[in-house]
PDB file of N, CA and C in Angstrom:
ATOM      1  N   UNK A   1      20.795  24.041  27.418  1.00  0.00           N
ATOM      2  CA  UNK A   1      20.835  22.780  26.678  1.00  0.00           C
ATOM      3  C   UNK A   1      21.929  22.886  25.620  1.00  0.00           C
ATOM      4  N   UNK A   2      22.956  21.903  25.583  1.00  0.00           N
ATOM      5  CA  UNK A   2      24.099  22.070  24.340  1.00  0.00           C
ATOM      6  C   UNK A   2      23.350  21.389  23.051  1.00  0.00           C
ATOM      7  N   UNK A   3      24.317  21.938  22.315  1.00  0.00           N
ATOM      8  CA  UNK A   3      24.007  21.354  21.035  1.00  0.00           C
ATOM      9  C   UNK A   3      23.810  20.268  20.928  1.00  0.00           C
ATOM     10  N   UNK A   4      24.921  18.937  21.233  1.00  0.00           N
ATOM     11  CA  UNK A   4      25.058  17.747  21.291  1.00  0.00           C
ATOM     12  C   UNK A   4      24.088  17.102  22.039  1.00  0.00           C
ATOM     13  N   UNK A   5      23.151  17.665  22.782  1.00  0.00           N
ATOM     14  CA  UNK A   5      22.173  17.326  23.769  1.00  0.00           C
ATOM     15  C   UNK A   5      20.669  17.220  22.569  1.00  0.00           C
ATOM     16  N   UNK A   6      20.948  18.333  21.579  1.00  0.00           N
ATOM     17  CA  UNK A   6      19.494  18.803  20.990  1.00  0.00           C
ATOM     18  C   UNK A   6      19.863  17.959  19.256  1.00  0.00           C
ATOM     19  N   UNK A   7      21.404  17.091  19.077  1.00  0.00           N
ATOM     20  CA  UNK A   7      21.425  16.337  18.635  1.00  0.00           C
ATOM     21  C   UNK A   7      20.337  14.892  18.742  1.00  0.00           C
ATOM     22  N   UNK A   8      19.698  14.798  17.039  1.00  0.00           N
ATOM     23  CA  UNK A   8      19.200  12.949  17.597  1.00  0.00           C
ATOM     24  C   UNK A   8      20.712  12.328  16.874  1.00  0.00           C
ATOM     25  N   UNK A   9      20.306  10.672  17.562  1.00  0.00           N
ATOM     26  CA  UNK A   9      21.407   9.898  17.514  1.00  0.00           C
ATOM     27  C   UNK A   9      21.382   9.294  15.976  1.00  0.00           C
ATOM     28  N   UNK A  10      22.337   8.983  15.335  1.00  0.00           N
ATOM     29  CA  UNK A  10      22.491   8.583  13.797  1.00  0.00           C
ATOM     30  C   UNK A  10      22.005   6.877  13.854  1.00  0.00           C
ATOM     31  N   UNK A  11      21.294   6.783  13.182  1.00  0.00           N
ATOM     32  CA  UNK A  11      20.921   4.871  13.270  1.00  0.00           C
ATOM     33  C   UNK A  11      21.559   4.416  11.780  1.00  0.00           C
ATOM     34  N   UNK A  12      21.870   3.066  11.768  1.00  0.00           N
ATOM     35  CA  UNK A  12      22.234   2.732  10.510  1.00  0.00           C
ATOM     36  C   UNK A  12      20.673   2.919   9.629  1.00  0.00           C
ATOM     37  N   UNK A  13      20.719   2.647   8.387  1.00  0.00           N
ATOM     38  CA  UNK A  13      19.317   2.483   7.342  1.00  0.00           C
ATOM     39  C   UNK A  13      19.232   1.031   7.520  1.00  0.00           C
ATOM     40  N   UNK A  14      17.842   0.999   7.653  1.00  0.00           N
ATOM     41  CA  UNK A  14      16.985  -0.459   7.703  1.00  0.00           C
ATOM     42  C   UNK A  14      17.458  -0.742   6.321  1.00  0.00           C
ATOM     43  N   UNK A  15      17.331  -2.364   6.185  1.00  0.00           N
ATOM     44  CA  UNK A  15      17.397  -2.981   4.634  1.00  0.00           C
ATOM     45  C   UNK A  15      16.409  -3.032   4.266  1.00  0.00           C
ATOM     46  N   UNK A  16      16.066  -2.907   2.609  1.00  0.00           N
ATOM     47  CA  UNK A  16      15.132  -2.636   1.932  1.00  0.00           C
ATOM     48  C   UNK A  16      13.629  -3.647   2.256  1.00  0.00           C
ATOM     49  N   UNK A  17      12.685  -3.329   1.991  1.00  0.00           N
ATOM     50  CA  UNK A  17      12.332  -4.281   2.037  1.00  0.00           C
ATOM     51  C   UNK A  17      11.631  -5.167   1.158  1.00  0.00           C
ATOM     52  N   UNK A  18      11.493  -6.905   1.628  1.00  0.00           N
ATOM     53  CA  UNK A  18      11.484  -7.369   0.275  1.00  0.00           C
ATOM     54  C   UNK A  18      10.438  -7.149  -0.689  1.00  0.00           C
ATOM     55  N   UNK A  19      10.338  -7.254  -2.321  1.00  0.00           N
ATOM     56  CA  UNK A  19       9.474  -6.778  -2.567  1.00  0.00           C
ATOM     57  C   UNK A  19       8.251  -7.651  -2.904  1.00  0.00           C
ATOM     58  N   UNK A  20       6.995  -6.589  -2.759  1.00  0.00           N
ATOM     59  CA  UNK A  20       5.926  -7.463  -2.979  1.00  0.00           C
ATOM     60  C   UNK A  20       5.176  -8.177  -4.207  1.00  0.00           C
ATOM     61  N   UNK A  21       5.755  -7.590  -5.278  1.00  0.00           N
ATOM     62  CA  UNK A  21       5.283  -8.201  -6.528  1.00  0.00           C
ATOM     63  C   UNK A  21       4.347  -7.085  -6.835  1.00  0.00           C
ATOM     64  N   UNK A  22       3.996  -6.266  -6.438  1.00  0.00           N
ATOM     65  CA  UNK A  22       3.448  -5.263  -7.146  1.00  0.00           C
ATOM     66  C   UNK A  22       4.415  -3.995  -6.893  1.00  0.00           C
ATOM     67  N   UNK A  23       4.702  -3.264  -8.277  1.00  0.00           N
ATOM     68  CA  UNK A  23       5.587  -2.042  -8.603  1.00  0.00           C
ATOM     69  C   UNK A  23       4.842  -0.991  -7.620  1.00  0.00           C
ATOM     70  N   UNK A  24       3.557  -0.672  -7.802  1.00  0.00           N
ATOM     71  CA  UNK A  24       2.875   0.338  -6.800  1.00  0.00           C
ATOM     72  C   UNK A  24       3.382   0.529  -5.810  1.00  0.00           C
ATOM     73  N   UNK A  25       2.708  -0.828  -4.775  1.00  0.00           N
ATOM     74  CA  UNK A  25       3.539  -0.741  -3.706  1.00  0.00           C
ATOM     75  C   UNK A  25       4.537  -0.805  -3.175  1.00  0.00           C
ATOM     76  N   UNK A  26       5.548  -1.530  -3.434  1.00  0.00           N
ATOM     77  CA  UNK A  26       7.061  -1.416  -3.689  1.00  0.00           C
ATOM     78  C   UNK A  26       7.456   0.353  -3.433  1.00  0.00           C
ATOM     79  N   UNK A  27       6.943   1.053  -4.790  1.00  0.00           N
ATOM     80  CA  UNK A  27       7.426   2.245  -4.706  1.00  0.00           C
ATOM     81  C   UNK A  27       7.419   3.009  -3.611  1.00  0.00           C
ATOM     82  N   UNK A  28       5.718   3.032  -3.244  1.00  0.00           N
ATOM     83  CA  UNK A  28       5.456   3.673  -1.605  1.00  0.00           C
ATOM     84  C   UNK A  28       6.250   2.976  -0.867  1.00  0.00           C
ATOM     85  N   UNK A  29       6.429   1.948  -0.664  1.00  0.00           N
ATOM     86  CA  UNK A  29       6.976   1.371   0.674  1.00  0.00           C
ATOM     87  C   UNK A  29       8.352   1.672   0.802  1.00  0.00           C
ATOM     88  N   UNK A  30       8.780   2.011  -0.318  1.00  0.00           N
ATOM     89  CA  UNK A  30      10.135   2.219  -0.661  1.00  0.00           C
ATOM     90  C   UNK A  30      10.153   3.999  -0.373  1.00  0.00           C
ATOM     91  N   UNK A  31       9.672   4.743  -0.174  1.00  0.00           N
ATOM     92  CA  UNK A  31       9.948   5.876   0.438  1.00  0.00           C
ATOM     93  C   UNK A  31      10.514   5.736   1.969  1.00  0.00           C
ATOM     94  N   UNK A  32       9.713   4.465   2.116  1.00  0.00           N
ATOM     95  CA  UNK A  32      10.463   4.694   3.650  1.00  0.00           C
ATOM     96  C   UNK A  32      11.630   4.684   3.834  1.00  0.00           C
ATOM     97  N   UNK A  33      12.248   4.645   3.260  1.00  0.00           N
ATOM     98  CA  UNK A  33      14.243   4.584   3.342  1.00  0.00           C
ATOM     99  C   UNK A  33      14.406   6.158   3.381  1.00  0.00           C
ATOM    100  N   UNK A  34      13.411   6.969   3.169  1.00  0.00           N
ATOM    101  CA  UNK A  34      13.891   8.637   3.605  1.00  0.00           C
ATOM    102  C   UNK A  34      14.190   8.694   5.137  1.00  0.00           C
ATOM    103  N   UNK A  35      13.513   8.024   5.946  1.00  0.00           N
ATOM    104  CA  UNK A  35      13.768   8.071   7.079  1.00  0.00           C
ATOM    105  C   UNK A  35      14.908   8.511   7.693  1.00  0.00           C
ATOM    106  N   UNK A  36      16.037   7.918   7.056  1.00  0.00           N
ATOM    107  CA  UNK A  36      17.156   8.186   8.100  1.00  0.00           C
ATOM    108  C   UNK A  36      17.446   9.021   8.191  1.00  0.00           C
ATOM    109  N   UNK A  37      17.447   9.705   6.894  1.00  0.00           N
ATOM    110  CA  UNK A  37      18.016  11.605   6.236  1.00  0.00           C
ATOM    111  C   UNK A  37      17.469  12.250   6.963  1.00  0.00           C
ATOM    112  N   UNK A  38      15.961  12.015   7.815  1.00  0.00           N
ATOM    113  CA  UNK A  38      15.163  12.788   8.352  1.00  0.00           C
ATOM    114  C   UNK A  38      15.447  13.171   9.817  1.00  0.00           C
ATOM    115  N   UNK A  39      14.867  13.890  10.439  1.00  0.00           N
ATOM    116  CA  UNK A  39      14.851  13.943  12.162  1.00  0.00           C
ATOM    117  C   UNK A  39      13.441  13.577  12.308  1.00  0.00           C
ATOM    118  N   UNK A  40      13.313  13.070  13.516  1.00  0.00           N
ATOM    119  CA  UNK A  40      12.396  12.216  14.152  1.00  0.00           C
ATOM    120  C   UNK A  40      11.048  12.948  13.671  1.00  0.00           C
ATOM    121  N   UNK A  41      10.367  14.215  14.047  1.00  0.00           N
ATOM    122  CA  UNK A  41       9.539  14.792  14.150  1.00  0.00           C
ATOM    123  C   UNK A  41       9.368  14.935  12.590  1.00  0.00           C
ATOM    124  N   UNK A  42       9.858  14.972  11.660  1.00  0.00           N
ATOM    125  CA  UNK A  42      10.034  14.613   9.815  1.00  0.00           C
ATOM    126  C   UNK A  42       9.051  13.380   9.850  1.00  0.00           C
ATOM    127  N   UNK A  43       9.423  12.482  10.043  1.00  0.00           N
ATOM    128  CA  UNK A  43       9.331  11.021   9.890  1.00  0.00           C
ATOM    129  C   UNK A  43       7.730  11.249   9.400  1.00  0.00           C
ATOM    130  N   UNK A  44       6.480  11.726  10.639  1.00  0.00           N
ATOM    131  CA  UNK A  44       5.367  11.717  10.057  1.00  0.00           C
ATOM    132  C   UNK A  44       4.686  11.997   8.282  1.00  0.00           C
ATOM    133  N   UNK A  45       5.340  13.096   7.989  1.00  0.00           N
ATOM    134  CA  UNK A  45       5.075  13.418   7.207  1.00  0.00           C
ATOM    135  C   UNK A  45       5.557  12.375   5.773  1.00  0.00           C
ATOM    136  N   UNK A  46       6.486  11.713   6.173  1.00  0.00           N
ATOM    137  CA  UNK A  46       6.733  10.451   5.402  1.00  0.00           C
ATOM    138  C   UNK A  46       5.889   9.303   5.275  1.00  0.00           C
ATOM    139  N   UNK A  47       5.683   8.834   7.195  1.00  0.00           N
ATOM    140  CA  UNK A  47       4.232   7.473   7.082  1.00  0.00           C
ATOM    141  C   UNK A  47       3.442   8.248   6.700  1.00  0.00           C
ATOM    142  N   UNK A  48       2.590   9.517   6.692  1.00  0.00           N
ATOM    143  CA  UNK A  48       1.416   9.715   6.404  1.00  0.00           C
ATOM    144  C   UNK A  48       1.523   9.417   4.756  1.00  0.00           C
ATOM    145  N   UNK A  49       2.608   9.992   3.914  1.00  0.00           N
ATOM    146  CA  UNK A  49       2.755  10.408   2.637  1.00  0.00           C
ATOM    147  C   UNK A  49       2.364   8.563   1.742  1.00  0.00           C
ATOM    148  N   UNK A  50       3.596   7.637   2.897  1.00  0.00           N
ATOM    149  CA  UNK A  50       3.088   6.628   2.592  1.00  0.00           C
ATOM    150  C   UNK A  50       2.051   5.686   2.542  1.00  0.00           C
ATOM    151  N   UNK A  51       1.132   5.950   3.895  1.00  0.00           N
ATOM    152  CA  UNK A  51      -0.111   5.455   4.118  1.00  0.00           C
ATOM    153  C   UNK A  51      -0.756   6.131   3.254  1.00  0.00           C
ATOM    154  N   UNK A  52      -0.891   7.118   2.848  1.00  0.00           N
ATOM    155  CA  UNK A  52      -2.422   7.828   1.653  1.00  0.00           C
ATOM    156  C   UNK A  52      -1.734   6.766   0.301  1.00  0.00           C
ATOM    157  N   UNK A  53      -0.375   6.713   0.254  1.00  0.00           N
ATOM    158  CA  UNK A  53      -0.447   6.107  -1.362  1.00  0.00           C
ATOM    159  C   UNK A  53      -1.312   4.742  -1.448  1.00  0.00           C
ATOM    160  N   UNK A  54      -0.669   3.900  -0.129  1.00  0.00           N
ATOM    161  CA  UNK A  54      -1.174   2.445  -0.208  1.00  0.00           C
ATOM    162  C   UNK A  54      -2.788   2.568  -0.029  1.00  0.00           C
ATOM    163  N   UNK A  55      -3.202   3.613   0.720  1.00  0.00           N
ATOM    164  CA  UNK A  55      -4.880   3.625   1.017  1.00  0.00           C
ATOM    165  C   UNK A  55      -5.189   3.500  -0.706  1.00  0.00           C
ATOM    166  N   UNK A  56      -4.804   4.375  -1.100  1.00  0.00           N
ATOM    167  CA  UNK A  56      -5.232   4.849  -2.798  1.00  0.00           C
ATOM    168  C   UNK A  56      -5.034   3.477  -3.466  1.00  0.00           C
ATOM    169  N   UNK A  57      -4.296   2.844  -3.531  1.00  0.00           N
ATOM    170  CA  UNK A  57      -3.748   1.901  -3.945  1.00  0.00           C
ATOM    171  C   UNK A  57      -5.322   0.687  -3.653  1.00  0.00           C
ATOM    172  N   UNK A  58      -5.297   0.077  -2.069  1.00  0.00           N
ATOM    173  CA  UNK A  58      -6.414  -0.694  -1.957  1.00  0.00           C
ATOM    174  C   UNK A  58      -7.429  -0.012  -2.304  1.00  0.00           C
ATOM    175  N   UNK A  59      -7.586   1.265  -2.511  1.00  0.00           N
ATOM    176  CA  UNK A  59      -9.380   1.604  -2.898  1.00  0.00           C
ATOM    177  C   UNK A  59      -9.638   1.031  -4.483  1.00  0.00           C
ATOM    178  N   UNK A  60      -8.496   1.277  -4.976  1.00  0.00           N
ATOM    179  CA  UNK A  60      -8.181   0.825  -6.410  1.00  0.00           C
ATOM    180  C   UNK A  60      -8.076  -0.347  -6.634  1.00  0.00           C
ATOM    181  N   UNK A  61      -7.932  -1.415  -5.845  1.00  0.00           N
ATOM    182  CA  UNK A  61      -7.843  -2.902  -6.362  1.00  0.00           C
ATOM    183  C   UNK A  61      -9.250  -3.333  -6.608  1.00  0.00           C
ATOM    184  N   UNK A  62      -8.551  -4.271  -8.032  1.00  0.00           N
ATOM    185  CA  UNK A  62      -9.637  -4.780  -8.050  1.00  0.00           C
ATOM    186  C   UNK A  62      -9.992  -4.229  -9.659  1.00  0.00           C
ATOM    187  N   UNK A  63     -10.355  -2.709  -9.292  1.00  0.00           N
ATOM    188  CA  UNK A  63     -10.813  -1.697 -10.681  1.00  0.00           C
ATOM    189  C   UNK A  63     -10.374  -1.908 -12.381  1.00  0.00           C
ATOM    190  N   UNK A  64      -9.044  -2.858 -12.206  1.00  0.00           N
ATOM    191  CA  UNK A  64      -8.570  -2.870 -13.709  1.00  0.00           C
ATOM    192  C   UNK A  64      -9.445  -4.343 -14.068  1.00  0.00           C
ATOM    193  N   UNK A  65      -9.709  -4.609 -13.240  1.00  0.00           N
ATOM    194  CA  UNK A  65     -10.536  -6.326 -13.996  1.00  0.00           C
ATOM    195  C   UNK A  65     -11.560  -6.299 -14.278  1.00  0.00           C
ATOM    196  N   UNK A  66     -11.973  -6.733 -15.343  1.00  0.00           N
ATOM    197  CA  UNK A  66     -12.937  -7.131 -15.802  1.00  0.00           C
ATOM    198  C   UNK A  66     -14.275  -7.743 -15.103  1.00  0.00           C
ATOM    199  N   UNK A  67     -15.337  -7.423 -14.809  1.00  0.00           N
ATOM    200  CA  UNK A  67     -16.608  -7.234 -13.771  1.00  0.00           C
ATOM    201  C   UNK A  67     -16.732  -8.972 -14.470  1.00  0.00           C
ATOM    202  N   UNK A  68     -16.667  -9.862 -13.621  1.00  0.00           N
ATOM    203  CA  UNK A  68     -17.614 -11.390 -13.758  1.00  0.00           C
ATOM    204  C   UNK A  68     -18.568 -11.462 -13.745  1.00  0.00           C
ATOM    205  N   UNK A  69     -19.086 -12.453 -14.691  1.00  0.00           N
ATOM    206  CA  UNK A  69     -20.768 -12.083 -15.166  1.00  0.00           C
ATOM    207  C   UNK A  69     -21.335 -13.438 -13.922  1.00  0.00           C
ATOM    208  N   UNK A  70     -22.755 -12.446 -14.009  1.00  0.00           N
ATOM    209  CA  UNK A  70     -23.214 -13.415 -12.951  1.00  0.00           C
ATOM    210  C   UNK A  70     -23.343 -15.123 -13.375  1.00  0.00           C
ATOM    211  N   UNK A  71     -23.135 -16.021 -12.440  1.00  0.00           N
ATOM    212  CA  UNK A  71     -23.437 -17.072 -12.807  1.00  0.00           C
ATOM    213  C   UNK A  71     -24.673 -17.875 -13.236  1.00  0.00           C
ATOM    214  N   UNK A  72     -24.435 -18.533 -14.231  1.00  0.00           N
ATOM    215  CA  UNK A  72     -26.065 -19.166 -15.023  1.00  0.00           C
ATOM    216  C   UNK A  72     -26.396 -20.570 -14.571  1.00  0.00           C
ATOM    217  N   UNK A  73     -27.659 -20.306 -13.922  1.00  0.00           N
ATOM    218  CA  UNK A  73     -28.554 -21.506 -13.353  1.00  0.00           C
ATOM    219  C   UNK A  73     -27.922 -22.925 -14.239  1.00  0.00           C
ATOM    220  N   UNK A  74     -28.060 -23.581 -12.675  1.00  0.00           N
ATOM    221  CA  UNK A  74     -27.055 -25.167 -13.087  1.00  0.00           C
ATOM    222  C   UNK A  74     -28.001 -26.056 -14.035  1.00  0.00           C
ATOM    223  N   UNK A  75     -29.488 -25.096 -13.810  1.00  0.00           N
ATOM    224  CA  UNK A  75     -30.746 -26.258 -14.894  1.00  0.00           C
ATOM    225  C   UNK A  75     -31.399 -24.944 -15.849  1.00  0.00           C
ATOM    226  N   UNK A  76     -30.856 -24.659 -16.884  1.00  0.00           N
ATOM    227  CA  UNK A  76     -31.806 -23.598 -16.724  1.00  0.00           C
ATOM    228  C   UNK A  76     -33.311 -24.028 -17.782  1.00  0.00           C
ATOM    229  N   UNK A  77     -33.328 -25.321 -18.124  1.00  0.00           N
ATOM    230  CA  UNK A  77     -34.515 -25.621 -18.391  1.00  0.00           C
ATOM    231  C   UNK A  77     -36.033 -25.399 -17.144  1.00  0.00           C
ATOM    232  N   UNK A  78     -34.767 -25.965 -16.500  1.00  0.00           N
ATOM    233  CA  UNK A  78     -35.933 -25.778 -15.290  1.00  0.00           C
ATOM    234  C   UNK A  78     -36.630 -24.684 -14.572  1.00  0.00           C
ATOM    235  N   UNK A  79     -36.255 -23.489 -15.224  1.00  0.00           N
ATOM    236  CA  UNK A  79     -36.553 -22.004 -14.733  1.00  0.00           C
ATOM    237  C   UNK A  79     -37.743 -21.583 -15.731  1.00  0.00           C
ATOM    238  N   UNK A  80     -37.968 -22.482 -17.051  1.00  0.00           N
ATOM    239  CA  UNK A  80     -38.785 -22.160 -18.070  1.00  0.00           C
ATOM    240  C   UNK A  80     -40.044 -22.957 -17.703  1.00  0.00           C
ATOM    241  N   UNK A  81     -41.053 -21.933 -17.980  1.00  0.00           N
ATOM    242  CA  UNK A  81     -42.747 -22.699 -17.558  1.00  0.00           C
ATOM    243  C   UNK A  81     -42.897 -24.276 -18.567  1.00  0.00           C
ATOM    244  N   UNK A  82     -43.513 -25.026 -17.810  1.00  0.00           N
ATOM    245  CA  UNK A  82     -43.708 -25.904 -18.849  1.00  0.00           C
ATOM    246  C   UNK A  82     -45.289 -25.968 -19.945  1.00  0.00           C
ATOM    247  N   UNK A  83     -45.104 -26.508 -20.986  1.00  0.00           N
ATOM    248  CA  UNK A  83     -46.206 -26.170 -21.569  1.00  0.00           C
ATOM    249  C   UNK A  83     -47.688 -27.141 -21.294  1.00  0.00           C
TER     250      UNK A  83
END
């Protein structure tokens, strides 16, 4: 097998992609531009690196807000015994 055979082929870099309005994800998603630098069999270790951030990311939504209080009866006279 020659060298040029055990060569992979050079691809241009994908364009960025656009962003989502959150910095988090942006950042992860934005690793993926290592790709090209990489050889094929690399690559995993990149989606995986990126999939655990975004997993982390959705387990976490949500967590910075403030818990909504339950909602209060539309009568609440009417929940009180009468005398």
């Amino acid at each position: 097998m020659s060298d040029e055979a055990a060569e992979e082929p050079e691809f241009p870099a994908a364009p960025p992609p656009d962003p989502t309005g959150d910095p988090r994800v942006d950042a992860a998603v934005a690793l993926l531009g290592e790709l090209g630098g990489r050889s094929v069999p690399a690559h995993v270790e990149v989606f995986e690196d990126v999939h655990q951030r975004l997993q982390e990311l959705l387990a976490s939504a949500g967590q910075d807000e403030r818990p909504v209080p339950p909602p209060r009866p539309a009568f609440p006279d009417a929940l009180r015994p009468r005398e």
